[in-house]
PDB file of N, CA and C in Angstrom:
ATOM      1  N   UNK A   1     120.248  95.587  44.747  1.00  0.00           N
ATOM      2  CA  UNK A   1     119.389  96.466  43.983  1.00  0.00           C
ATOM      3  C   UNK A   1     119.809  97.922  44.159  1.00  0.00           C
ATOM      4  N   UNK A   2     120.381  98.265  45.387  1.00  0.00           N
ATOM      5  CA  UNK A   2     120.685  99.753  45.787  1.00  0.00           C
ATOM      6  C   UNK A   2     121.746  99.988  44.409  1.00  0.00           C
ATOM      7  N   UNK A   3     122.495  99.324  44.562  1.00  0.00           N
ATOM      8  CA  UNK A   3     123.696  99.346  43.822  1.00  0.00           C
ATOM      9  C   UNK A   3     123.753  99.142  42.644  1.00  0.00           C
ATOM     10  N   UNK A   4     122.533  98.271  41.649  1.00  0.00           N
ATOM     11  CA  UNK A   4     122.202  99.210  40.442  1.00  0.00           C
ATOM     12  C   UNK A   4     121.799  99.819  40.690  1.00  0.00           C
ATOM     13  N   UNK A   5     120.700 100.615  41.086  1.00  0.00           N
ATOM     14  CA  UNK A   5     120.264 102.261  41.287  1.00  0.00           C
ATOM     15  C   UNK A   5     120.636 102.850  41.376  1.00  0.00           C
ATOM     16  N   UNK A   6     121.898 103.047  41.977  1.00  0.00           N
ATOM     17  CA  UNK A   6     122.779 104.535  42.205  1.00  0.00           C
ATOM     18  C   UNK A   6     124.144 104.312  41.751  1.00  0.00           C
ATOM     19  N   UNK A   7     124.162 103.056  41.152  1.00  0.00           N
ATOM     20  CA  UNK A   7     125.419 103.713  40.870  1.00  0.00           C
ATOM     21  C   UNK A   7     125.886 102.281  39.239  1.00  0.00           C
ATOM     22  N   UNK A   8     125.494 101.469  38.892  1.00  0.00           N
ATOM     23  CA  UNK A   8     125.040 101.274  37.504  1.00  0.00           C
ATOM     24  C   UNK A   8     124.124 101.526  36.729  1.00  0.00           C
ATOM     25  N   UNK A   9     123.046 101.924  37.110  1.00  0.00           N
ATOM     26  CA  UNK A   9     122.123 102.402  36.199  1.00  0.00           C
ATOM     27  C   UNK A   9     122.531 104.046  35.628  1.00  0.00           C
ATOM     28  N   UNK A  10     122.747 104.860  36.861  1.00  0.00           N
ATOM     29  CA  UNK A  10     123.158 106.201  36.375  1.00  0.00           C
ATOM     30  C   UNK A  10     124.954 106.159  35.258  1.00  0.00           C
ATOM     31  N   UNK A  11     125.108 105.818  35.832  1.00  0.00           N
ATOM     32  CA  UNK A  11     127.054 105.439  34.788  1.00  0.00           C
ATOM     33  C   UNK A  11     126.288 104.778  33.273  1.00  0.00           C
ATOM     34  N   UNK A  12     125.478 104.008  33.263  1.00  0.00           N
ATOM     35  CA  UNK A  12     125.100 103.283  31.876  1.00  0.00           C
ATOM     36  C   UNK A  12     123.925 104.438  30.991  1.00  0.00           C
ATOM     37  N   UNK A  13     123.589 105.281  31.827  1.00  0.00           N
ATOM     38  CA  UNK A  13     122.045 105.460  31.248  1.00  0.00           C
ATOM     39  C   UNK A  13     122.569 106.766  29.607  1.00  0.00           C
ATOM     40  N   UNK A  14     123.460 107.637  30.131  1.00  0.00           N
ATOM     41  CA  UNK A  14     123.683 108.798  29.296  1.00  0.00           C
ATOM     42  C   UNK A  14     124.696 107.778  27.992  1.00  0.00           C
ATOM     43  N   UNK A  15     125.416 106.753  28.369  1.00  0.00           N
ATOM     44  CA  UNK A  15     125.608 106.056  26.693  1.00  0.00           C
ATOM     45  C   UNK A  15     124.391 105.225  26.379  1.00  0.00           C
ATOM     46  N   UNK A  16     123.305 104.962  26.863  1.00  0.00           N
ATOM     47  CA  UNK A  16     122.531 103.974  26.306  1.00  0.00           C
ATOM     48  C   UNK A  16     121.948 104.958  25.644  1.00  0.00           C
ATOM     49  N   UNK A  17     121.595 106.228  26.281  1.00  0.00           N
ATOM     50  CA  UNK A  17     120.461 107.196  25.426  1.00  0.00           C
ATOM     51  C   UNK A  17     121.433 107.455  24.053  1.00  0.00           C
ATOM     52  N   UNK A  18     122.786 108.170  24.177  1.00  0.00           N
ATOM     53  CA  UNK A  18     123.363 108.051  23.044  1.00  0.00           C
ATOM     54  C   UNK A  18     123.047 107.149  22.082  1.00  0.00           C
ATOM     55  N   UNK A  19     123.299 105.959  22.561  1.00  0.00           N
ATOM     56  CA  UNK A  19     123.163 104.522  21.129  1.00  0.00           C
ATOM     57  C   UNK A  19     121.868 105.053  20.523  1.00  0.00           C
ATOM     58  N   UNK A  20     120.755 105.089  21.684  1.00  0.00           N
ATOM     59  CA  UNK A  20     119.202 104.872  21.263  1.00  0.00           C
ATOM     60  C   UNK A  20     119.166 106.214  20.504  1.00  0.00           C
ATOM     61  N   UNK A  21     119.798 107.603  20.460  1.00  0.00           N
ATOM     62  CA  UNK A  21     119.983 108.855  19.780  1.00  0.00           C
ATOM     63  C   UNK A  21     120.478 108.771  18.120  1.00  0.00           C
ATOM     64  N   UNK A  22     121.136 107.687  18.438  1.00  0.00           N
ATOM     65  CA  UNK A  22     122.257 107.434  17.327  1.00  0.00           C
ATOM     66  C   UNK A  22     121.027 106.327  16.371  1.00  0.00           C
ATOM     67  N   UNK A  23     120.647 105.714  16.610  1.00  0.00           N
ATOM     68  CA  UNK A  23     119.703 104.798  16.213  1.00  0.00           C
ATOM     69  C   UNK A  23     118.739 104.894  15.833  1.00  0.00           C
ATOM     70  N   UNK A  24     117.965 105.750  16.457  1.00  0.00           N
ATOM     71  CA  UNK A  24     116.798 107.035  15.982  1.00  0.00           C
ATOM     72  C   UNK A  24     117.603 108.101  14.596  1.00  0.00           C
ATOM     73  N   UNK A  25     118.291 108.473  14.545  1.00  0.00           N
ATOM     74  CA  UNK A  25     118.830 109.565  13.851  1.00  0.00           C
ATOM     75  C   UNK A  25     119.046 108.744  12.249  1.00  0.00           C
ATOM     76  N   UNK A  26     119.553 107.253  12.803  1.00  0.00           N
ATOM     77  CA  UNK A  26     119.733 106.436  11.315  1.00  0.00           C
ATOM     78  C   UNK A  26     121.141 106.659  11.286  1.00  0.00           C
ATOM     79  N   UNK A  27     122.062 107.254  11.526  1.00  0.00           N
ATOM     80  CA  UNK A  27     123.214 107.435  11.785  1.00  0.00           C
ATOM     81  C   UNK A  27     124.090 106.093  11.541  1.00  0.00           C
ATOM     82  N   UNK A  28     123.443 105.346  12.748  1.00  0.00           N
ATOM     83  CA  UNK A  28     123.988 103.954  13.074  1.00  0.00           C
ATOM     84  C   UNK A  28     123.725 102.817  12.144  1.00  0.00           C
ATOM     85  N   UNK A  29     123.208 103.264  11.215  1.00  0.00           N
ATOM     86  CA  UNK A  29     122.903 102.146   9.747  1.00  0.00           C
ATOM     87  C   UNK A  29     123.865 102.192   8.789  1.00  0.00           C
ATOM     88  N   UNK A  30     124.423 101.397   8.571  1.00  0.00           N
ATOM     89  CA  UNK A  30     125.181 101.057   7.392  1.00  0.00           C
ATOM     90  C   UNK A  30     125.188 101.325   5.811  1.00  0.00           C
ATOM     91  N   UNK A  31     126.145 102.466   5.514  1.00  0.00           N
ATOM     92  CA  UNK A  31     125.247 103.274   4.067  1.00  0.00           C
ATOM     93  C   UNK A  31     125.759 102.237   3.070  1.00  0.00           C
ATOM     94  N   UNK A  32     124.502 101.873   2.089  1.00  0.00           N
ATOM     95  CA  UNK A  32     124.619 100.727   1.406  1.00  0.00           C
ATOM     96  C   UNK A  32     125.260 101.288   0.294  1.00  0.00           C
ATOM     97  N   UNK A  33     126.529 100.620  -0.542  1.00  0.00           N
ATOM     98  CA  UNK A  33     127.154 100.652  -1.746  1.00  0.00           C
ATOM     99  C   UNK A  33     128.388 101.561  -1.610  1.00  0.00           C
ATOM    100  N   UNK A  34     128.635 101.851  -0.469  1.00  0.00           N
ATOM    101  CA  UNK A  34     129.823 102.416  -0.017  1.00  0.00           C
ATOM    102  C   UNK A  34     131.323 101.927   0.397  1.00  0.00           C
ATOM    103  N   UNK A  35     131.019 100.631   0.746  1.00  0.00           N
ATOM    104  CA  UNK A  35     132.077  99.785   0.815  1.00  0.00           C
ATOM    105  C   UNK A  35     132.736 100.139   2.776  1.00  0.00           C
ATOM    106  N   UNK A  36     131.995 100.325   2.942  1.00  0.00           N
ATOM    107  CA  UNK A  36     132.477 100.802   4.419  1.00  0.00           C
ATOM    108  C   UNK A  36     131.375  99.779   5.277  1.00  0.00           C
ATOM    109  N   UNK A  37     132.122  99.633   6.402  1.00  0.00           N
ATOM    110  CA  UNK A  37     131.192  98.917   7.372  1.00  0.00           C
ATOM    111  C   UNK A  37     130.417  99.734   8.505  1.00  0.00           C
ATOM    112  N   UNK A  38     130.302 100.578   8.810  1.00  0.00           N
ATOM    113  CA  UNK A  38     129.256 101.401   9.106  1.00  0.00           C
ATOM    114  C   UNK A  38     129.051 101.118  10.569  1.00  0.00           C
ATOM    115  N   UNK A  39     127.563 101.388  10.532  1.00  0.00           N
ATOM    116  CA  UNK A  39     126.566 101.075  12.244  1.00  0.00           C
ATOM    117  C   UNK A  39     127.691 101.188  13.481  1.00  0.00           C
ATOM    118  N   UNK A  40     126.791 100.425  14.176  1.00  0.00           N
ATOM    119  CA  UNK A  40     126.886 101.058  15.687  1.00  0.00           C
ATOM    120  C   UNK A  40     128.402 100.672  15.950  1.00  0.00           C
ATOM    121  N   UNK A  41     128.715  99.681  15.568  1.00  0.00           N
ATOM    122  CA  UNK A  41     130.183  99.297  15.908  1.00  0.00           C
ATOM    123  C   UNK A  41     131.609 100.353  15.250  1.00  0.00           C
ATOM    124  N   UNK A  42     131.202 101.100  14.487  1.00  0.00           N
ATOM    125  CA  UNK A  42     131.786 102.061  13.484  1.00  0.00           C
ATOM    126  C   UNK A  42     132.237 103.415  14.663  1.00  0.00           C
ATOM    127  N   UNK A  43     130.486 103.558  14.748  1.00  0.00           N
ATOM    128  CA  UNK A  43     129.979 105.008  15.540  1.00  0.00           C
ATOM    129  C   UNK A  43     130.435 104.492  17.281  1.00  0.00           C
ATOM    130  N   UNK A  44     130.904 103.147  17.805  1.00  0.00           N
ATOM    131  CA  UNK A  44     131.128 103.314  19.011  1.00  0.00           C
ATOM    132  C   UNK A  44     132.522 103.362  19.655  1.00  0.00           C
ATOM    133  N   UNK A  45     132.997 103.033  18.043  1.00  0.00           N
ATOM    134  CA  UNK A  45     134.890 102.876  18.606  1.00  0.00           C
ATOM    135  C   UNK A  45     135.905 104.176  18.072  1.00  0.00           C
ATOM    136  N   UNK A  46     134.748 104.680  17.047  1.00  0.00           N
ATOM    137  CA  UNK A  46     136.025 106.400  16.426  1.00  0.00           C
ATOM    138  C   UNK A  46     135.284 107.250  16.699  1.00  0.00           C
ATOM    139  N   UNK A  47     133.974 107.520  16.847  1.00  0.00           N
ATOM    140  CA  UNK A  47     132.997 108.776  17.078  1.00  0.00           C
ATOM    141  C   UNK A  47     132.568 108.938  18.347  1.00  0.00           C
ATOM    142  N   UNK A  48     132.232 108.434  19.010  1.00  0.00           N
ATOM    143  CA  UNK A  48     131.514 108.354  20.338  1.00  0.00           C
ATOM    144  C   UNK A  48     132.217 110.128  21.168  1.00  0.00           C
ATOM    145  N   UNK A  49     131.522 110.538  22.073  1.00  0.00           N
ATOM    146  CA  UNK A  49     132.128 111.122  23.046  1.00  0.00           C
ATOM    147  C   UNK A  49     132.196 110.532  24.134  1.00  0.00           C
ATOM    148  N   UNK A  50     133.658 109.703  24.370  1.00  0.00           N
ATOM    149  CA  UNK A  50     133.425 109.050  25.486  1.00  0.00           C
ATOM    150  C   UNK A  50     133.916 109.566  26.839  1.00  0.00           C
ATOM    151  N   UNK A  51     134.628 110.464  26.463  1.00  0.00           N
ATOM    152  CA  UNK A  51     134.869 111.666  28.061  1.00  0.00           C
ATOM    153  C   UNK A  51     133.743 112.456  28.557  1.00  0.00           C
ATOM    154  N   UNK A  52     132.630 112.527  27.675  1.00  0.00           N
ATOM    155  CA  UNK A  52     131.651 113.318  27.768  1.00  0.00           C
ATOM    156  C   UNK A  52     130.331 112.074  28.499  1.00  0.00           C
ATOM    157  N   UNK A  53     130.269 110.768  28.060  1.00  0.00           N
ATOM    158  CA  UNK A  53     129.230 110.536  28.787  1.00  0.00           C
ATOM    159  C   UNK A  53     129.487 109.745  29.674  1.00  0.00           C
ATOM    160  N   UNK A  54     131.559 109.506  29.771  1.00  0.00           N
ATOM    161  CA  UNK A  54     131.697 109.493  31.272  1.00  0.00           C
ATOM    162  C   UNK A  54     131.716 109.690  32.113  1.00  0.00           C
ATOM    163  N   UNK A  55     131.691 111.175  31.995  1.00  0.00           N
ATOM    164  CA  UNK A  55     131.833 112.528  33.212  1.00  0.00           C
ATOM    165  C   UNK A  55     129.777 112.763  33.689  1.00  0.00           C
ATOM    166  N   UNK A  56     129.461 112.643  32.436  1.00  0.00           N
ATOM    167  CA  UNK A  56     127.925 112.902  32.860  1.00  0.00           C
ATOM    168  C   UNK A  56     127.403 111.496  33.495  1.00  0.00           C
ATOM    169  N   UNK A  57     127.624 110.309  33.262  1.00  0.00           N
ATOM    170  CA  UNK A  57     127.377 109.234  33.437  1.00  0.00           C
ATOM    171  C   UNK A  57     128.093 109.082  35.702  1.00  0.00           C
ATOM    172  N   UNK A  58     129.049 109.883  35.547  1.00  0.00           N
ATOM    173  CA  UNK A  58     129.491 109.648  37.168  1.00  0.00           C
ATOM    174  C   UNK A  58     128.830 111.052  37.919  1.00  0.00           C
ATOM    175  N   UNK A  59     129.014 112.135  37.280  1.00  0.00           N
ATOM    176  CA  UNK A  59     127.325 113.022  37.632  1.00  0.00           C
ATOM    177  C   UNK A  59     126.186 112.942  38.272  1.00  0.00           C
ATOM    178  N   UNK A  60     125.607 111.677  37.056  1.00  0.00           N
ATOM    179  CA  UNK A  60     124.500 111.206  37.887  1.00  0.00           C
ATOM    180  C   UNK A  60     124.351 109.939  38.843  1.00  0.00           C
ATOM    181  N   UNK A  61     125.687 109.004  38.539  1.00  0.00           N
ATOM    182  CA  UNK A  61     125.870 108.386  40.194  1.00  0.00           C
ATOM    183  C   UNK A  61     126.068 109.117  41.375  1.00  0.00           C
ATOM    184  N   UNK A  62     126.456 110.667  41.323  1.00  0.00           N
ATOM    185  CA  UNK A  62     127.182 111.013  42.449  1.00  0.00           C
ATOM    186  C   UNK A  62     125.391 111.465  42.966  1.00  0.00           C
ATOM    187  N   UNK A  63     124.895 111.880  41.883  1.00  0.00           N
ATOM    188  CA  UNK A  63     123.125 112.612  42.462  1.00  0.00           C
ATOM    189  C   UNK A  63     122.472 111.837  42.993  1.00  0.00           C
ATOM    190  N   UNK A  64     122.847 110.521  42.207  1.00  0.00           N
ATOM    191  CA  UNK A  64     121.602 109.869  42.746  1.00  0.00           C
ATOM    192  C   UNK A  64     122.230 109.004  44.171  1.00  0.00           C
ATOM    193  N   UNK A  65     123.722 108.820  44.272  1.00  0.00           N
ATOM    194  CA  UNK A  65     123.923 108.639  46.083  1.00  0.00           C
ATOM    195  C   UNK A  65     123.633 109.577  46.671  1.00  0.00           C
ATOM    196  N   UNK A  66     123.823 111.263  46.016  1.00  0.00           N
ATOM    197  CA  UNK A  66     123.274 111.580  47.378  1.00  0.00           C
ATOM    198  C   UNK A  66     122.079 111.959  47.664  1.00  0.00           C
ATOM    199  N   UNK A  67     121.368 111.356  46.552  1.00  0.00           N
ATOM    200  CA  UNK A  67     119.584 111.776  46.519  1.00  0.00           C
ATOM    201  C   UNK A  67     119.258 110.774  47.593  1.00  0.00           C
ATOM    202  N   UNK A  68     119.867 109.355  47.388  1.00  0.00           N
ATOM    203  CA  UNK A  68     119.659 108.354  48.351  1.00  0.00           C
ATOM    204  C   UNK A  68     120.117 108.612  49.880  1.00  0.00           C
ATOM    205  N   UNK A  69     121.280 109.008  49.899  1.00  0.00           N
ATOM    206  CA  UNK A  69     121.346 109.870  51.373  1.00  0.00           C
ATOM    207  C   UNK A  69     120.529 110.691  51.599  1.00  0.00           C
ATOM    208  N   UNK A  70     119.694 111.812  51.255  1.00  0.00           N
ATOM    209  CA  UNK A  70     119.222 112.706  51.827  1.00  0.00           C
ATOM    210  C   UNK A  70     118.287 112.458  51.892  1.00  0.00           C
ATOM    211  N   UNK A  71     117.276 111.465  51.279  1.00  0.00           N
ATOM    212  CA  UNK A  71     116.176 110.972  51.474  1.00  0.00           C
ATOM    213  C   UNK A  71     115.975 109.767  52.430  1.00  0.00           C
ATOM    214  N   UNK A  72     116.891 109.272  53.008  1.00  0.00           N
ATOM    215  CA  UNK A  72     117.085 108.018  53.829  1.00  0.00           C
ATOM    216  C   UNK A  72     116.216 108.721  55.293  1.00  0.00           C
ATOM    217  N   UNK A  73     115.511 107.806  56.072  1.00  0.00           N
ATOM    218  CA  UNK A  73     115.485 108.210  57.024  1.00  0.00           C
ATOM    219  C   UNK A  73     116.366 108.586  58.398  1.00  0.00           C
ATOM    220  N   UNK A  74     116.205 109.652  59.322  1.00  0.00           N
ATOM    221  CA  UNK A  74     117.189 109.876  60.298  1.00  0.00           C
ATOM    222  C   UNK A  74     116.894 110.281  61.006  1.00  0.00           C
ATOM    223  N   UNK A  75     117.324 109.773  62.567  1.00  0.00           N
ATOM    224  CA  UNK A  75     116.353 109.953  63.794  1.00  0.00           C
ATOM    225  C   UNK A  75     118.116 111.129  63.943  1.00  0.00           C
ATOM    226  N   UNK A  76     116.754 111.581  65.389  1.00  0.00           N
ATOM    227  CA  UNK A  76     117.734 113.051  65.689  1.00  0.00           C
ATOM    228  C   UNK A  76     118.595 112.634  66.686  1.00  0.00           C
ATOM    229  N   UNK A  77     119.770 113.340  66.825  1.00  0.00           N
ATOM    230  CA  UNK A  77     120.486 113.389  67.564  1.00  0.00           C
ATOM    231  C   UNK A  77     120.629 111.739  68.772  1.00  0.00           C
ATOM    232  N   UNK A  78     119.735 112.252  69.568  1.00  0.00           N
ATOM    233  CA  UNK A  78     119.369 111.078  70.748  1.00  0.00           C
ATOM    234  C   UNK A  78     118.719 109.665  70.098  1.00  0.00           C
ATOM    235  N   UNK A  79     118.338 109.602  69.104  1.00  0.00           N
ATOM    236  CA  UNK A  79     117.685 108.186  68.429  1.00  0.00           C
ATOM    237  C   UNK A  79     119.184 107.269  68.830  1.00  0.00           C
ATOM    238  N   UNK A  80     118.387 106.182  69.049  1.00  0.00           N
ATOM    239  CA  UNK A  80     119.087 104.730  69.290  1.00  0.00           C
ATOM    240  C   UNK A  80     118.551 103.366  67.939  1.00  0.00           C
ATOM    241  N   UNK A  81     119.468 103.172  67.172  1.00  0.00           N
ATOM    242  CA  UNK A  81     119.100 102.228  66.497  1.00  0.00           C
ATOM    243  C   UNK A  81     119.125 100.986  67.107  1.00  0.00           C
ATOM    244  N   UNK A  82     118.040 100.051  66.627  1.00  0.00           N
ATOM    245  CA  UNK A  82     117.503  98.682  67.509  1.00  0.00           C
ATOM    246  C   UNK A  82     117.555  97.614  65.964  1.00  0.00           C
ATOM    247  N   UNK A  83     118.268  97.097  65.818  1.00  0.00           N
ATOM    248  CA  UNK A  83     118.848  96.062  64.442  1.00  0.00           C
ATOM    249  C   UNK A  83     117.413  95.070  64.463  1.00  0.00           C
ATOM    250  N   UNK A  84     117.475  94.819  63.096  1.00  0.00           N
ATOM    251  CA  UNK A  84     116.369  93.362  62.793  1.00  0.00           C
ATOM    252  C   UNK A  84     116.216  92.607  63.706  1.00  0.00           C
ATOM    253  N   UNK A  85     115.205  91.790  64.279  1.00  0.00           N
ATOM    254  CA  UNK A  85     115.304  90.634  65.177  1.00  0.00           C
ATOM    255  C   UNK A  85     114.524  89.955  64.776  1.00  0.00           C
ATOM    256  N   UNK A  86     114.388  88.859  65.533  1.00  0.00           N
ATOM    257  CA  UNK A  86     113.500  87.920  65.421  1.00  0.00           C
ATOM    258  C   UNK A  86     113.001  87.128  66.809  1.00  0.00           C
ATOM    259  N   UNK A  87     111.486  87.946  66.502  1.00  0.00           N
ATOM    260  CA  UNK A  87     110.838  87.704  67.775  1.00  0.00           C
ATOM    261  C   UNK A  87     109.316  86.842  67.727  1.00  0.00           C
ATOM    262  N   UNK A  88     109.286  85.676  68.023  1.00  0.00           N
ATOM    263  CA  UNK A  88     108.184  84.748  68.057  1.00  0.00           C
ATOM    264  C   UNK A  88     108.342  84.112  66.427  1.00  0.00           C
ATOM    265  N   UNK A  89     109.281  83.899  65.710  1.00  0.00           N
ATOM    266  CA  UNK A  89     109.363  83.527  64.620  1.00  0.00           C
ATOM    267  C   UNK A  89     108.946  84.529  63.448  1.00  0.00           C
ATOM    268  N   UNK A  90     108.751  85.723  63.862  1.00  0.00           N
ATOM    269  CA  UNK A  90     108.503  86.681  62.540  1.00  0.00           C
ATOM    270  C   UNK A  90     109.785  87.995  62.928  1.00  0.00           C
ATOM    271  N   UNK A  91     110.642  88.548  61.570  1.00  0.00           N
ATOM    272  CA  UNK A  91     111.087  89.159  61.216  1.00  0.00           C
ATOM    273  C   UNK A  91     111.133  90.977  62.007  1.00  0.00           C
ATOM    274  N   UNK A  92     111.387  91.749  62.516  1.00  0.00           N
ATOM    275  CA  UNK A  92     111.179  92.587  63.570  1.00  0.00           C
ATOM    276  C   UNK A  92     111.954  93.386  62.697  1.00  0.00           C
ATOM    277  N   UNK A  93     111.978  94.368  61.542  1.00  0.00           N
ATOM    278  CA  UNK A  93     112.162  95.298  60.727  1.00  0.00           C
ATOM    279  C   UNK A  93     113.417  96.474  61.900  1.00  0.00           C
ATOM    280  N   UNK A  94     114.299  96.586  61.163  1.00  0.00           N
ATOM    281  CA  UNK A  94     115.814  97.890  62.293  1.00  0.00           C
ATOM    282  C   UNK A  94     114.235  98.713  62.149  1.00  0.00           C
ATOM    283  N   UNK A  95     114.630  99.693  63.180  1.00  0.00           N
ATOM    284  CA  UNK A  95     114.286 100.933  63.539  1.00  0.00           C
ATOM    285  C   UNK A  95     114.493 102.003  64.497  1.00  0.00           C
ATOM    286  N   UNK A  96     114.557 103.221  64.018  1.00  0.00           N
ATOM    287  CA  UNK A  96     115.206 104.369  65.299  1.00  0.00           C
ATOM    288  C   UNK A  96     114.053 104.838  66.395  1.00  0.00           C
ATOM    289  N   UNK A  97     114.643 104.622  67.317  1.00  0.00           N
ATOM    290  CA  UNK A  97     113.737 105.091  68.755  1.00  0.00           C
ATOM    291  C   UNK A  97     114.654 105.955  69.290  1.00  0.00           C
ATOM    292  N   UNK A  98     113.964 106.741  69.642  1.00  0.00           N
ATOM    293  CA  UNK A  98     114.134 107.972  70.752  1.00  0.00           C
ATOM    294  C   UNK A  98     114.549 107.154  72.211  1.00  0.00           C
ATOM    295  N   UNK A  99     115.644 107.842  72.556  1.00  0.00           N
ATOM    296  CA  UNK A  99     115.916 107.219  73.908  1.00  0.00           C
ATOM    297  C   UNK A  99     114.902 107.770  75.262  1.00  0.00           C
ATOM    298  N   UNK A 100     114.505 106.667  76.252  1.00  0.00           N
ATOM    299  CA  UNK A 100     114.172 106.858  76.814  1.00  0.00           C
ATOM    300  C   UNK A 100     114.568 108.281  77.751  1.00  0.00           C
ATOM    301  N   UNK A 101     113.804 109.388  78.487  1.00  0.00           N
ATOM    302  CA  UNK A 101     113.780 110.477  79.035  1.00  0.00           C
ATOM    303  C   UNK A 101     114.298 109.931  80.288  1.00  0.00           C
ATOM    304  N   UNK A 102     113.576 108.605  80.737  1.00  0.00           N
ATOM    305  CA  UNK A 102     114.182 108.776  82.681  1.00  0.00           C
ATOM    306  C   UNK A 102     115.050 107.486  82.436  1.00  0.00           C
ATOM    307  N   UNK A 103     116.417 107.469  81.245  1.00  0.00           N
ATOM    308  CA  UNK A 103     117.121 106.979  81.493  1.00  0.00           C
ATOM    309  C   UNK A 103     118.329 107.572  82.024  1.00  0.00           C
ATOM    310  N   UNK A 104     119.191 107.211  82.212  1.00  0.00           N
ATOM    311  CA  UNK A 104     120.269 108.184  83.666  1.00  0.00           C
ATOM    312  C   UNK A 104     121.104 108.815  82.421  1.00  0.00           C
ATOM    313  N   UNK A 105     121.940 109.891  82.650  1.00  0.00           N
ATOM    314  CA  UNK A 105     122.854 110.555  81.368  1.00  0.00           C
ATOM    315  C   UNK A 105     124.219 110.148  81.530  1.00  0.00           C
ATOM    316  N   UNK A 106     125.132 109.703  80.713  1.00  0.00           N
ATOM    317  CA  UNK A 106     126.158 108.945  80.966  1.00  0.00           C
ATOM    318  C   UNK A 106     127.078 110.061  81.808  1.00  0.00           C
ATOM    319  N   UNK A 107     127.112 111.065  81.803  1.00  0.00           N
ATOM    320  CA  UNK A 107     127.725 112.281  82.491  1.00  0.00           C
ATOM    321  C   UNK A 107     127.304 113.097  83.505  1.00  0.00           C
ATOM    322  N   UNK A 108     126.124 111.896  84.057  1.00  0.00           N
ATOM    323  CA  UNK A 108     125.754 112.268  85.849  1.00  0.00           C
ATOM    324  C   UNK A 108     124.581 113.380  85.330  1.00  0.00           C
ATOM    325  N   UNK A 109     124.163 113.067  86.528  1.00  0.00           N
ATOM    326  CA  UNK A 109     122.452 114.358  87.023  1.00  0.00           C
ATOM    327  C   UNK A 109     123.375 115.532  87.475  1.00  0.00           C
ATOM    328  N   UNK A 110     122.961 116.466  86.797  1.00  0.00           N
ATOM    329  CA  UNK A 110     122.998 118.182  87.220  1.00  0.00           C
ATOM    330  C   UNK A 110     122.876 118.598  88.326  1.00  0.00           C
ATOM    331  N   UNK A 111     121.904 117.857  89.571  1.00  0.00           N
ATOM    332  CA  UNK A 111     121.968 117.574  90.818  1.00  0.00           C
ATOM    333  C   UNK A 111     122.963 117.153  91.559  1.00  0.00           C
ATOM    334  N   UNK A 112     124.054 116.205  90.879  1.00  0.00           N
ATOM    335  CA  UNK A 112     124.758 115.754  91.825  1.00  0.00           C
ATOM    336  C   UNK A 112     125.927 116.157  91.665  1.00  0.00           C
ATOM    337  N   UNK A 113     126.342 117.651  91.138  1.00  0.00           N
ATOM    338  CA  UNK A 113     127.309 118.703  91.253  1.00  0.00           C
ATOM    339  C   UNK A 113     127.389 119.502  92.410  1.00  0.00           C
ATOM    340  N   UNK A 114     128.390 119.445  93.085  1.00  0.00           N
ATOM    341  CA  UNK A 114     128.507 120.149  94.724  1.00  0.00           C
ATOM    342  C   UNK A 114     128.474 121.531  94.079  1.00  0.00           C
ATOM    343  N   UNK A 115     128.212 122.502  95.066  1.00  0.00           N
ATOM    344  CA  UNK A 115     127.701 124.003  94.884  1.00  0.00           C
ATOM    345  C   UNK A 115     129.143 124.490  95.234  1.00  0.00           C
TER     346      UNK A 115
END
């Protein structure tokens, strides 16, 4: 699901509004007694701007990964991540904890530097 959200839905959305622009406008209808074949298939293979709602279309994948990064949660610095488990038969959700204070520092007590 992440992965339509950020990054097929935004790439598809600026040509779908096009079609639905093009479709609304009547554009995309077939002018009767003209001898031409017309509509959307006409307007999507010689007219289209397709450098234009590719560039806007990867735009808004790039916003919306990093809307999803910056909104993600994030423990500070010292947080310790603790992965899914499974404890008594129910599901135990990851989550960041703060490391314990009177755990020892991997680079020794400040105390036990000779003077």
């Amino acid at each position: 699901m992440r992965v339509f959200l950020t990054i097929i839905l935004p790439l598809l959305t600026p040509s779908l509004l096009y079609i639905a622009w093009l479709l609304m406008r009547g554009q995309a209808a077939p002018n009767a007694g003209d001898g031409q074949e017309g509509g959307v298939v006409r307007r999507l293979g010689d007219d289209m701007p397709w450098v234009t709602l590719v560039l806007s279309g990867a735009g808004l994948a790039l916003a919306a990964t990093m809307t999803m990064y910056l909104l993600q949660p994030m423990g500070s610095p010292t947080s310790e991540y603790s992965p899914p488990r499974m404890e008594n038969g129910r599901i135990i959700p990851a989550e960041l904890r703060d490391r314990d204070a009177d755990a020892p520092d991997a680079s020794g007590s400040a105390d036990a530097l000779p003077d």
